[in-house]
C-alpha atoms as a PDB file:
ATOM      1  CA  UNK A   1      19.905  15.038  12.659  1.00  0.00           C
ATOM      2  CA  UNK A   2      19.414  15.903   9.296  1.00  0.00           C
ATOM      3  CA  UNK A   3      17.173  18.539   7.765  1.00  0.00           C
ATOM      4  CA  UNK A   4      16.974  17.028   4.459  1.00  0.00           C
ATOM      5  CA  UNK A   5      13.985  16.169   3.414  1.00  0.00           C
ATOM      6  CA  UNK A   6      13.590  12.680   4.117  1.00  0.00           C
ATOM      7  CA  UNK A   7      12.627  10.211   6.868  1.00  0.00           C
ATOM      8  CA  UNK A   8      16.008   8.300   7.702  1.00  0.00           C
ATOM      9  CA  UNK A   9      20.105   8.762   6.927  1.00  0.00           C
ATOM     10  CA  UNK A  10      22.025   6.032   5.861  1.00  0.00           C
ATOM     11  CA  UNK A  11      24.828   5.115   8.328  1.00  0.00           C
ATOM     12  CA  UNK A  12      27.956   3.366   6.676  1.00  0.00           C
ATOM     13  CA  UNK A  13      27.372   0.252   9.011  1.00  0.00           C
ATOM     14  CA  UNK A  14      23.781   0.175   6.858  1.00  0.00           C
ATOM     15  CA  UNK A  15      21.595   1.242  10.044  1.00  0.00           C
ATOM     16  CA  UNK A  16      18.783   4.202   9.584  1.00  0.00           C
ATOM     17  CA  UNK A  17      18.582   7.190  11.736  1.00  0.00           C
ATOM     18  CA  UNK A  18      15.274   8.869  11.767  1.00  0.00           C
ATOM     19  CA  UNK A  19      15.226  12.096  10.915  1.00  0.00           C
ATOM     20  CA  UNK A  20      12.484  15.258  12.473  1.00  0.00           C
ATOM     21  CA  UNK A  21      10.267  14.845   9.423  1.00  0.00           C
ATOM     22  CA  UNK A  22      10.050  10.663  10.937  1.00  0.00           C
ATOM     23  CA  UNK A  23       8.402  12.305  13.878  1.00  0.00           C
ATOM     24  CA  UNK A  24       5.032  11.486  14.300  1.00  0.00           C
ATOM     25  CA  UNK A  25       1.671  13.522  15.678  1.00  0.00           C
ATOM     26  CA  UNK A  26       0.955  10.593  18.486  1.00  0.00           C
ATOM     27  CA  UNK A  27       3.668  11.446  20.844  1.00  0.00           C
ATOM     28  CA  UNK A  28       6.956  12.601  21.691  1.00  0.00           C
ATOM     29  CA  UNK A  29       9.909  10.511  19.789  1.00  0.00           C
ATOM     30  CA  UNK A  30       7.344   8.992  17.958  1.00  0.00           C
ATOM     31  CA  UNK A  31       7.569   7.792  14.529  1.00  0.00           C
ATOM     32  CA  UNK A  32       5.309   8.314  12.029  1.00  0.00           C
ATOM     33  CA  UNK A  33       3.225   5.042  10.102  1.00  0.00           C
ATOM     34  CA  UNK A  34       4.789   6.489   6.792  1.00  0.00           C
ATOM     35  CA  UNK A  35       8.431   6.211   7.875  1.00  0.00           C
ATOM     36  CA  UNK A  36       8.067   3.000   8.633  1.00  0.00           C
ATOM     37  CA  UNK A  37       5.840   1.783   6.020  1.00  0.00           C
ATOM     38  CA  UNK A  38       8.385   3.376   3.615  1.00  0.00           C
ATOM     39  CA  UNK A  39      11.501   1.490   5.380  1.00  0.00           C
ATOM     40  CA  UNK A  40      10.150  -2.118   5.130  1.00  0.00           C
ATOM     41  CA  UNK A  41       8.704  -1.459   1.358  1.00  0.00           C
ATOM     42  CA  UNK A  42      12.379  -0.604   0.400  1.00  0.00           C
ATOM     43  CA  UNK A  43      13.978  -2.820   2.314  1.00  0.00           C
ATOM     44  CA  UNK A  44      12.227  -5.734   1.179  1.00  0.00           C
ATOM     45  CA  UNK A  45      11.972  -4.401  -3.346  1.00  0.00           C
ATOM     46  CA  UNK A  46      15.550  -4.107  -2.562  1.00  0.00           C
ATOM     47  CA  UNK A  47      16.547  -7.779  -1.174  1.00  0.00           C
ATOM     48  CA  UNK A  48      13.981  -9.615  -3.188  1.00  0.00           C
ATOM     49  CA  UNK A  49      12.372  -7.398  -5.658  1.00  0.00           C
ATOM     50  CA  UNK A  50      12.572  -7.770  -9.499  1.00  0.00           C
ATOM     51  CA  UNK A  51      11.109  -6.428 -12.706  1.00  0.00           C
ATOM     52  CA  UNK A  52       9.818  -9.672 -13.175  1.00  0.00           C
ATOM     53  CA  UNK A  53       7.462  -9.765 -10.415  1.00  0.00           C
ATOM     54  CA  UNK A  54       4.703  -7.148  -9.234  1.00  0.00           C
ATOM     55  CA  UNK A  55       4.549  -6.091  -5.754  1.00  0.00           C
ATOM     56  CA  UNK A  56       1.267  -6.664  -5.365  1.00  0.00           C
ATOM     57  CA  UNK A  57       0.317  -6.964  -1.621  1.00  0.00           C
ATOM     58  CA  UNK A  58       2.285  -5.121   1.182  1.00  0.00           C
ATOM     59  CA  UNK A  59       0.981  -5.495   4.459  1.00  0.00           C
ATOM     60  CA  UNK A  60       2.822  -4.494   7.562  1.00  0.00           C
ATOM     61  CA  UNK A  61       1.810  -4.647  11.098  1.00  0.00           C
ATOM     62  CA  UNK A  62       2.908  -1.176  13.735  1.00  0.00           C
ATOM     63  CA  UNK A  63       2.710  -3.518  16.857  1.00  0.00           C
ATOM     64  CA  UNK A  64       4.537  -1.644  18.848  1.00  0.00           C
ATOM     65  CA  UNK A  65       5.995   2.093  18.924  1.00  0.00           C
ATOM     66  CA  UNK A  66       9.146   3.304  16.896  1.00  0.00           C
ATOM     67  CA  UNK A  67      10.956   5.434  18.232  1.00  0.00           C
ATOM     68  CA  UNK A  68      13.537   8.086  17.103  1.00  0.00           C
ATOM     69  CA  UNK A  69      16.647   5.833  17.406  1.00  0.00           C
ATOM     70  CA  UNK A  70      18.747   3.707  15.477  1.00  0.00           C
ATOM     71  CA  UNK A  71      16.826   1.276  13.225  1.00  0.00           C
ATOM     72  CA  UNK A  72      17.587  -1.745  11.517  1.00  0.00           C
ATOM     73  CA  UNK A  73      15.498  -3.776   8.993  1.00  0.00           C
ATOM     74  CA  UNK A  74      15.878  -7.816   8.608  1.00  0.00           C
ATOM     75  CA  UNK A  75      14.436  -9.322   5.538  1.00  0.00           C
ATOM     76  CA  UNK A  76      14.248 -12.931   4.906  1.00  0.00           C
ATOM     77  CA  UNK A  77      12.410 -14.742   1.612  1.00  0.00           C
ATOM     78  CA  UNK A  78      10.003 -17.545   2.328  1.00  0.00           C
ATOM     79  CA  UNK A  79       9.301 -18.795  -1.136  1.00  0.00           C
ATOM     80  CA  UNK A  80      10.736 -17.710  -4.140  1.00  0.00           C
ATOM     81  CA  UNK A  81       8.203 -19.803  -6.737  1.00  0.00           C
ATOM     82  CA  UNK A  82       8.256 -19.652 -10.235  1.00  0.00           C
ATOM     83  CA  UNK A  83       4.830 -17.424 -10.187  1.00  0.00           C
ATOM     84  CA  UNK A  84       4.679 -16.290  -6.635  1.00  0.00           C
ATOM     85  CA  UNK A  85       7.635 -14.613  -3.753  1.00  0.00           C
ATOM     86  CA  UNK A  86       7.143 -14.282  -0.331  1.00  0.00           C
ATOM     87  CA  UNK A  87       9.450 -12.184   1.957  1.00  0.00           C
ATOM     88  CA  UNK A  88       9.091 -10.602   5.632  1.00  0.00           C
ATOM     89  CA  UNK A  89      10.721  -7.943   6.987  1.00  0.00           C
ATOM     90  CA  UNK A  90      11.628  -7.122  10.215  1.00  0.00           C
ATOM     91  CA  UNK A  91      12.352  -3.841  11.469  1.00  0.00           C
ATOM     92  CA  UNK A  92      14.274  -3.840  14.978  1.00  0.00           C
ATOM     93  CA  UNK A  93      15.381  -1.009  17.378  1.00  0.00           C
ATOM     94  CA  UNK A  94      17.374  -1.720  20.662  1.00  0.00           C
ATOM     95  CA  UNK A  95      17.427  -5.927  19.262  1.00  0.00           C
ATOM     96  CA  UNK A  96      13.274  -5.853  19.439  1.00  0.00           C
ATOM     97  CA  UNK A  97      10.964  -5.842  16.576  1.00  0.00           C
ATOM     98  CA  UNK A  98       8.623  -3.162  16.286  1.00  0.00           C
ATOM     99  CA  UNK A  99       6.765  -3.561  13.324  1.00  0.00           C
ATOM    100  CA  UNK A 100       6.763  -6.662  11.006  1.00  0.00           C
ATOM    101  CA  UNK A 101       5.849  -6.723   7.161  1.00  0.00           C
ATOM    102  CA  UNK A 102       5.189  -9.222   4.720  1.00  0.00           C
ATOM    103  CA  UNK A 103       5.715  -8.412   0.867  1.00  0.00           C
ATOM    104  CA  UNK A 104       3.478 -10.736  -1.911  1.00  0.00           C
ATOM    105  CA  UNK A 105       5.091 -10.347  -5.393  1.00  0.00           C
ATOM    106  CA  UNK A 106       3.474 -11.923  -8.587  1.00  0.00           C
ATOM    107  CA  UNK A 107       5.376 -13.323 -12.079  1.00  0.00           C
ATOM    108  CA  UNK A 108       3.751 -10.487 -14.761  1.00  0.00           C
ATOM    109  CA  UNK A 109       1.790 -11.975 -17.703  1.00  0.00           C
ATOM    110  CA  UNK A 110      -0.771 -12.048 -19.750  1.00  0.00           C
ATOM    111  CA  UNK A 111      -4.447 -11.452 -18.603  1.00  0.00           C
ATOM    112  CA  UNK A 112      -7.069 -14.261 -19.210  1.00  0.00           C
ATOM    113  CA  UNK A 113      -9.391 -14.511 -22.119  1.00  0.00           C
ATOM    114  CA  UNK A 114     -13.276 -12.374 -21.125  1.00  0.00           C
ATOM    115  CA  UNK A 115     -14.071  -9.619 -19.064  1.00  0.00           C
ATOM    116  CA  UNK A 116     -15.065  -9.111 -15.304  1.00  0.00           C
ATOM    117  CA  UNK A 117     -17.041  -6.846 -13.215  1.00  0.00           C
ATOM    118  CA  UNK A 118     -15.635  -3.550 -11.881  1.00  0.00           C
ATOM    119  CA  UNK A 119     -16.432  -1.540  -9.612  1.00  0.00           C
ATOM    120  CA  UNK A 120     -17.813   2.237 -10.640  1.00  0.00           C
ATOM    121  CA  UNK A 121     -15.508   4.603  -9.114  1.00  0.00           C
ATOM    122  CA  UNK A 122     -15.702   8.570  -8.995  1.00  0.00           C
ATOM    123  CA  UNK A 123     -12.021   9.666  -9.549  1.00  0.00           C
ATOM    124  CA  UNK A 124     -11.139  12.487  -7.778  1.00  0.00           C
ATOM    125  CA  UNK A 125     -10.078  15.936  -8.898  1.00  0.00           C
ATOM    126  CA  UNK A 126      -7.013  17.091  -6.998  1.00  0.00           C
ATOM    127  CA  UNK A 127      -5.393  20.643  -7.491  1.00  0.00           C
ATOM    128  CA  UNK A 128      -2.021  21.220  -9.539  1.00  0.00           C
ATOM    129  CA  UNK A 129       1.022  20.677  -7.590  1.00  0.00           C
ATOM    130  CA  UNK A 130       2.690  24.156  -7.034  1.00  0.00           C
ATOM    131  CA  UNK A 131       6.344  23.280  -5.838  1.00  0.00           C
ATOM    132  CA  UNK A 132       5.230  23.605  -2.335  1.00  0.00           C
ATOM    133  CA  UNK A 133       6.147  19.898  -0.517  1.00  0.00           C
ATOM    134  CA  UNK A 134       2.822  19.942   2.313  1.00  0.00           C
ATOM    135  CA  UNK A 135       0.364  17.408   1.204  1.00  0.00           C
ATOM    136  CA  UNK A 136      -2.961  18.507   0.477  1.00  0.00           C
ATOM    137  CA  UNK A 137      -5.719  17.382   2.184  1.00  0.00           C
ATOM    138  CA  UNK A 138      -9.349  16.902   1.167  1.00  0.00           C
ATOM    139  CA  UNK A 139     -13.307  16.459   1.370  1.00  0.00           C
ATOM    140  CA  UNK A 140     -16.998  16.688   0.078  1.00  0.00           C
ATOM    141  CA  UNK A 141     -17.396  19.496   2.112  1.00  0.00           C
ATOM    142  CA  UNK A 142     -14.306  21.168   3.068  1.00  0.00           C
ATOM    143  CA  UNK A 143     -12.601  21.641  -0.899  1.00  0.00           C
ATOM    144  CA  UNK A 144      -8.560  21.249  -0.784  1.00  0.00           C
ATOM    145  CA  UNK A 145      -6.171  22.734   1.582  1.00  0.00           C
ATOM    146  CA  UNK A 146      -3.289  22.115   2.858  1.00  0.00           C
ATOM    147  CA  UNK A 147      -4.082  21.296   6.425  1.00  0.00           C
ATOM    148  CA  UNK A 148      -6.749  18.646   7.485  1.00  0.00           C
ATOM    149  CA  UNK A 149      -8.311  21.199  10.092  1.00  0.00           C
ATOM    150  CA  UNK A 150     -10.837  22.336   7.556  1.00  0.00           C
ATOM    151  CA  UNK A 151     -11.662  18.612   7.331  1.00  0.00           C
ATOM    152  CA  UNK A 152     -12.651  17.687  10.743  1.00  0.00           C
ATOM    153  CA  UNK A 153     -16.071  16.866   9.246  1.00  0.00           C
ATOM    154  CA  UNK A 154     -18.608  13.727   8.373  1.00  0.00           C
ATOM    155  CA  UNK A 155     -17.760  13.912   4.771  1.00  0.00           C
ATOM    156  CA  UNK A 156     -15.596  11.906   2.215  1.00  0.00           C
ATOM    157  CA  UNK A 157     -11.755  12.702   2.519  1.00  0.00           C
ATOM    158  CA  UNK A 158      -8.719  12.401   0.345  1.00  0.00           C
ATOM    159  CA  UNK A 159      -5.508  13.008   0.471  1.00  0.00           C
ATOM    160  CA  UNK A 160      -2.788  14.023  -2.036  1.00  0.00           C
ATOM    161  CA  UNK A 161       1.126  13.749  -1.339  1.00  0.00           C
ATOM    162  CA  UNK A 162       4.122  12.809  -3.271  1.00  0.00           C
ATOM    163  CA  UNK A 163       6.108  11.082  -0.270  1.00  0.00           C
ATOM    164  CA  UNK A 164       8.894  12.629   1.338  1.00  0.00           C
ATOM    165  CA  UNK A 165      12.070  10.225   0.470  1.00  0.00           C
ATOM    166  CA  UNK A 166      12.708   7.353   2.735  1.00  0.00           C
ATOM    167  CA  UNK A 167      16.330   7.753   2.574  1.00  0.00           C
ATOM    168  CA  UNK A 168      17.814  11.197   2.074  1.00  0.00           C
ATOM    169  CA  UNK A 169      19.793  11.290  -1.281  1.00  0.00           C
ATOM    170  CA  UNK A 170      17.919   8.525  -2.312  1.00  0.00           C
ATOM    171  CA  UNK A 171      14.344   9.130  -4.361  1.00  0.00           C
ATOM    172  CA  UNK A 172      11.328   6.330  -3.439  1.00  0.00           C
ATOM    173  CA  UNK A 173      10.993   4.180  -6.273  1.00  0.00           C
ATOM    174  CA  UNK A 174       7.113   3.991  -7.433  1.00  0.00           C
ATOM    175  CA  UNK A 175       6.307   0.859  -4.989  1.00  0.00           C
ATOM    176  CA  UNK A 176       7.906   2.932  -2.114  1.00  0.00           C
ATOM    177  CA  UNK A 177       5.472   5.800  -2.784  1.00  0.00           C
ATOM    178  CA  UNK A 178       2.330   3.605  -3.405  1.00  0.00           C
ATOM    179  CA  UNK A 179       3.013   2.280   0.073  1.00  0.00           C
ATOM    180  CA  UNK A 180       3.924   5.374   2.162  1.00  0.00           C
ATOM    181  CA  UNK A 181       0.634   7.032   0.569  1.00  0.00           C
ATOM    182  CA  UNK A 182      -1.390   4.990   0.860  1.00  0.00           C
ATOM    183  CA  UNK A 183      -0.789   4.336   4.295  1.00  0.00           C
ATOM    184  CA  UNK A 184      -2.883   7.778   4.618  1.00  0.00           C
ATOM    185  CA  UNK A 185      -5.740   5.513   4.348  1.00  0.00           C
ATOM    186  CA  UNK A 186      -5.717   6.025   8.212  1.00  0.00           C
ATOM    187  CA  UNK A 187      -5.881   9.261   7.959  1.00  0.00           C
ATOM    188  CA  UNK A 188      -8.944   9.711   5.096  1.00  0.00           C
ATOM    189  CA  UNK A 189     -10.962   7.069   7.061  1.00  0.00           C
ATOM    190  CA  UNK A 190     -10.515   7.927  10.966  1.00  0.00           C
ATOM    191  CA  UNK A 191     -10.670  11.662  10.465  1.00  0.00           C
ATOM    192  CA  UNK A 192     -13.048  13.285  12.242  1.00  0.00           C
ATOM    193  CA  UNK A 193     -15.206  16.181  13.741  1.00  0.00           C
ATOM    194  CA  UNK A 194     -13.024  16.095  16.644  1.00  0.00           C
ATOM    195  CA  UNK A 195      -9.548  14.748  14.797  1.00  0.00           C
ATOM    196  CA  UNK A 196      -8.480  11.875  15.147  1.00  0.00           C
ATOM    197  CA  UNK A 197      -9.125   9.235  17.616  1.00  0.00           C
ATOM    198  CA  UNK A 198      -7.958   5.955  16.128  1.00  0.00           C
ATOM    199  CA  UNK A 199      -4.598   5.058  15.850  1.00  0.00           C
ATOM    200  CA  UNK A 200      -4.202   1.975  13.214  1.00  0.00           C
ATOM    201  CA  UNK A 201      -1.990  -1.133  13.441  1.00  0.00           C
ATOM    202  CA  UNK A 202      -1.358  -2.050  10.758  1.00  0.00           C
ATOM    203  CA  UNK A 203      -1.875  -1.251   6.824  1.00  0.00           C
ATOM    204  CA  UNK A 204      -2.665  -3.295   3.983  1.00  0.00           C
ATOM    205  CA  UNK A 205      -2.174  -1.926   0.404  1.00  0.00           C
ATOM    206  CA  UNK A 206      -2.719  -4.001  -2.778  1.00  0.00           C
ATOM    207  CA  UNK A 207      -1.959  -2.859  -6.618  1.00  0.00           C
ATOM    208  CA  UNK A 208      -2.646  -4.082  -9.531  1.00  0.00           C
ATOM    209  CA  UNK A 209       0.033  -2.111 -11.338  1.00  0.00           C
ATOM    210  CA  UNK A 210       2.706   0.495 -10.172  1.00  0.00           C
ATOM    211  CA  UNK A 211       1.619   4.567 -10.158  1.00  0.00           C
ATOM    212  CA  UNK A 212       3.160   6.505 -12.763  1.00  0.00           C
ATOM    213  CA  UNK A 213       2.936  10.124 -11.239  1.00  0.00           C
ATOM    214  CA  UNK A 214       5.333  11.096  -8.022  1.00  0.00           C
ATOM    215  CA  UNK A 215       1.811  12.817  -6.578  1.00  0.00           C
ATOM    216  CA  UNK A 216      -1.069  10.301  -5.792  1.00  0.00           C
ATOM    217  CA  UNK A 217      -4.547  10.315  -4.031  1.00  0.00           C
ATOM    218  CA  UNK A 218      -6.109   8.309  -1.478  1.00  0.00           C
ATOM    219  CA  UNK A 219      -9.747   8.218  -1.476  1.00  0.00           C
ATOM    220  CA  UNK A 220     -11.789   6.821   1.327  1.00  0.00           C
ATOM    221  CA  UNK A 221     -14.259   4.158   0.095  1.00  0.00           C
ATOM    222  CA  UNK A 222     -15.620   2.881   3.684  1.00  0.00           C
ATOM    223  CA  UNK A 223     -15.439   2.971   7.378  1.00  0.00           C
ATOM    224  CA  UNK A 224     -16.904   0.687  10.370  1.00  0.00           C
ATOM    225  CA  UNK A 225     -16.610   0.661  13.655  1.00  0.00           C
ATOM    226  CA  UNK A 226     -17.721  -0.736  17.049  1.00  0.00           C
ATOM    227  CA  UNK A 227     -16.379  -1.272  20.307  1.00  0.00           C
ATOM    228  CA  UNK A 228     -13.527   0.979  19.647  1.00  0.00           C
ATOM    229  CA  UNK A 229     -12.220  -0.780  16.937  1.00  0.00           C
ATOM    230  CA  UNK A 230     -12.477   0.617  13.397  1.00  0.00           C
ATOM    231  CA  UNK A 231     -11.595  -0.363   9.690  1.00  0.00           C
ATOM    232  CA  UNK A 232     -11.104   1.288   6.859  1.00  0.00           C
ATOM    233  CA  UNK A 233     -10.816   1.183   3.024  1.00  0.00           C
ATOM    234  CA  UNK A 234      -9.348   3.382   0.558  1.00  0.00           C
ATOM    235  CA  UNK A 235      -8.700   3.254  -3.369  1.00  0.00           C
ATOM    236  CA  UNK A 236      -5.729   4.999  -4.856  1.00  0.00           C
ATOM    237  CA  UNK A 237      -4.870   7.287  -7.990  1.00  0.00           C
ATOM    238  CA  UNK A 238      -2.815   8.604 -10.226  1.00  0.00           C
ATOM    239  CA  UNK A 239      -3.774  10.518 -13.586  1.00  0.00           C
ATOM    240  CA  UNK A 240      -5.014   7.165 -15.503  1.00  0.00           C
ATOM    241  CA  UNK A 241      -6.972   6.492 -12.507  1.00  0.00           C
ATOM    242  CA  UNK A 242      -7.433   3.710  -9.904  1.00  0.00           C
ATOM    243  CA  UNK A 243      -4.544   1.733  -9.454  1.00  0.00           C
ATOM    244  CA  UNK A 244      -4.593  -0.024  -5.549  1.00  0.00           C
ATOM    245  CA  UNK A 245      -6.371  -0.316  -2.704  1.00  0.00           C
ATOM    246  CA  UNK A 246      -5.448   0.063   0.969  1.00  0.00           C
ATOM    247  CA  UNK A 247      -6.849  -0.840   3.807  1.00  0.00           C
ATOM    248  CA  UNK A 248      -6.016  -0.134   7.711  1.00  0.00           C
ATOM    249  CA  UNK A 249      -7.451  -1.851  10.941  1.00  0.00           C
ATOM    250  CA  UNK A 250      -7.386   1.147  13.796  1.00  0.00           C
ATOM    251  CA  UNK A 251      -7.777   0.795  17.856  1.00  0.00           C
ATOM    252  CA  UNK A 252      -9.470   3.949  19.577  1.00  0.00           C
ATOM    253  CA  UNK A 253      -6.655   5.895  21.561  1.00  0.00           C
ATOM    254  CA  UNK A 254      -8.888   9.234  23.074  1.00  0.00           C
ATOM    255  CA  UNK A 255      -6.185  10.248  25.328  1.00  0.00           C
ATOM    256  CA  UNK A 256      -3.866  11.054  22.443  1.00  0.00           C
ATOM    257  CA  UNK A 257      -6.836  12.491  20.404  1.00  0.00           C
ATOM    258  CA  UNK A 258      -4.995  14.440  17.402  1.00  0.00           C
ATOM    259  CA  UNK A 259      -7.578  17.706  16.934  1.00  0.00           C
ATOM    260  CA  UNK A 260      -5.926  19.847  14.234  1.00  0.00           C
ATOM    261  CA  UNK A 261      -8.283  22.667  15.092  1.00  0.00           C
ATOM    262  CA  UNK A 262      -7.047  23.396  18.535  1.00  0.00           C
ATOM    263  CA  UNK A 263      -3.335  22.082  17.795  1.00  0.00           C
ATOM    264  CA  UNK A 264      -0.408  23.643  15.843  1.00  0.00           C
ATOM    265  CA  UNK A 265       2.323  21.871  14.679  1.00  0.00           C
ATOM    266  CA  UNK A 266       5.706  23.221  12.645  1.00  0.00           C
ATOM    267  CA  UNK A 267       5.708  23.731   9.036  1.00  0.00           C
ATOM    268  CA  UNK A 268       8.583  21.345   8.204  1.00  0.00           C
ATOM    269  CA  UNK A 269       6.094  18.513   9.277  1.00  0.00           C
ATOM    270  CA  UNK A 270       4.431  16.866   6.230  1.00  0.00           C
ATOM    271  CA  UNK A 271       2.644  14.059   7.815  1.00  0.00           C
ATOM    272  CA  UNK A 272      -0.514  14.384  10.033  1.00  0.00           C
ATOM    273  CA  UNK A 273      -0.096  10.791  11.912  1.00  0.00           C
END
């Protein structure tokens, strides 16, 4: 596999091969939610995306383990509308689908006449990238660093990343990064004072315009839970401020609880689900 530092190679016969860096925290062969996240968002601003249109609503549903094997994607437009497009995306390994996505693009214009409520929003104050590629991870009472152990608190988290690429030689376009961050809304709204105990199914994230940095934030904005189900929101950033929203529904899993204080895992790995 390769070492490069991406999630997938590009076979000739247009198949994806995950790379280590794909490998996620929840178990052996594994793959991580922003690997796949970042597969269907490119697959699907590549087959039916345009500078016309906004990419306003991703959401894609992790039904059922990826695994570190050969991957295809399968994209298909529902309606292509003079103001709204509709495509789904399929991504398949051994002929079965394990995760689905559906992509909701709107025709850019002009915005109405008069002015609308929004909501007050505290924009947070990340450190200076330093060349370094491992995320940083925040909260209220735990400051920046660049592992979430120091975070396994009650407090607000955040988290800061620019997205490893998708496909190695091939840099993430500004909708492919907006996606695979902000699927670390799981991460900012199910972390813990023991870790991690909710593994999410899905993620929804919706944008009202396209980030213009290559490092973003995730904030959380809520979290509820009962029954061992949990949801969470999260807004996202980039220097002008607020930009999207995402927003994960999660399923307790205990008996794959991720505790970063009691668990050490190799450098080279730059994301914590």
């Amino acid at each position: 596999m390769s070492t490069e530092l991406a999630h997938f190679t590009l076979t000739e016969d247009g198949a994806y091969l995950p790379t280590p860096f794909a490998q996620s925290h929840w178990g052996d062969d594994h793959l991580n939610g922003p690997a796949v996240v970042g597969l269907v968002a490119r697959a699907l601003e590549t087959h039916c995306g345009s500078d016309d249109f906004m990419p306003a609503r991703l959401t894609t549903d992790l039904f059922k383990a990826a695994r570190g094997v050969r991957t295809t994607v399968e994209v298909r437009v529902v309606r292509d509308g003079r103001r709204v497009r509709s495509a789904e995306c399929d991504v398949l390994q051994d002929g079965t689908a394990v995760a689905r996505a559906t992509l909701l693009q709107y025709r850019r214009s002009s915005p109405p006449p008069g002015e609308t409520w929004i909501a007050p929003v505290s924009a947070p104050k990340p450190p200076q990238p330093d060349g370094d590629t491992l995320p940083y991870v925040g909260s209220d009472d735990g400051g920046w660093t660049r592992s979430p152990a120091a975070h396994q608190n009650t407090s607000r988290k955040c988290f800061f990343n620019d997205g490893i690429d998708v496909v190695a030689g091939e840099k993430n376009s500004p909708f492919v990064r907006a996606a695979m961050v902000a699927e670390s809304t799981s991460l900012v709204t199910n972390l813990g004072t023991k870790g991690i105990g909710y593994i999410n199914g899905d993620l929804t994230v919706a944008l009202s315009r396209l980030p213009l940095d290559d490092w973003l934030v995730v904030q959380a904005d809520s979290h509820w839970t009962a029954d061992g189900i949990a949801v969470g929101t999260a807004t996202l950033f980039d220097h002008q401020g607020a930009f999207g929203s995402g927003m994960v529904t999660a399923v307790a899993n205990p008996a794959a609880q991720i505790d970063f204080s009691t668990r050490q895992f190799p450098i080279a790995e730059l994301n914590y689900e």
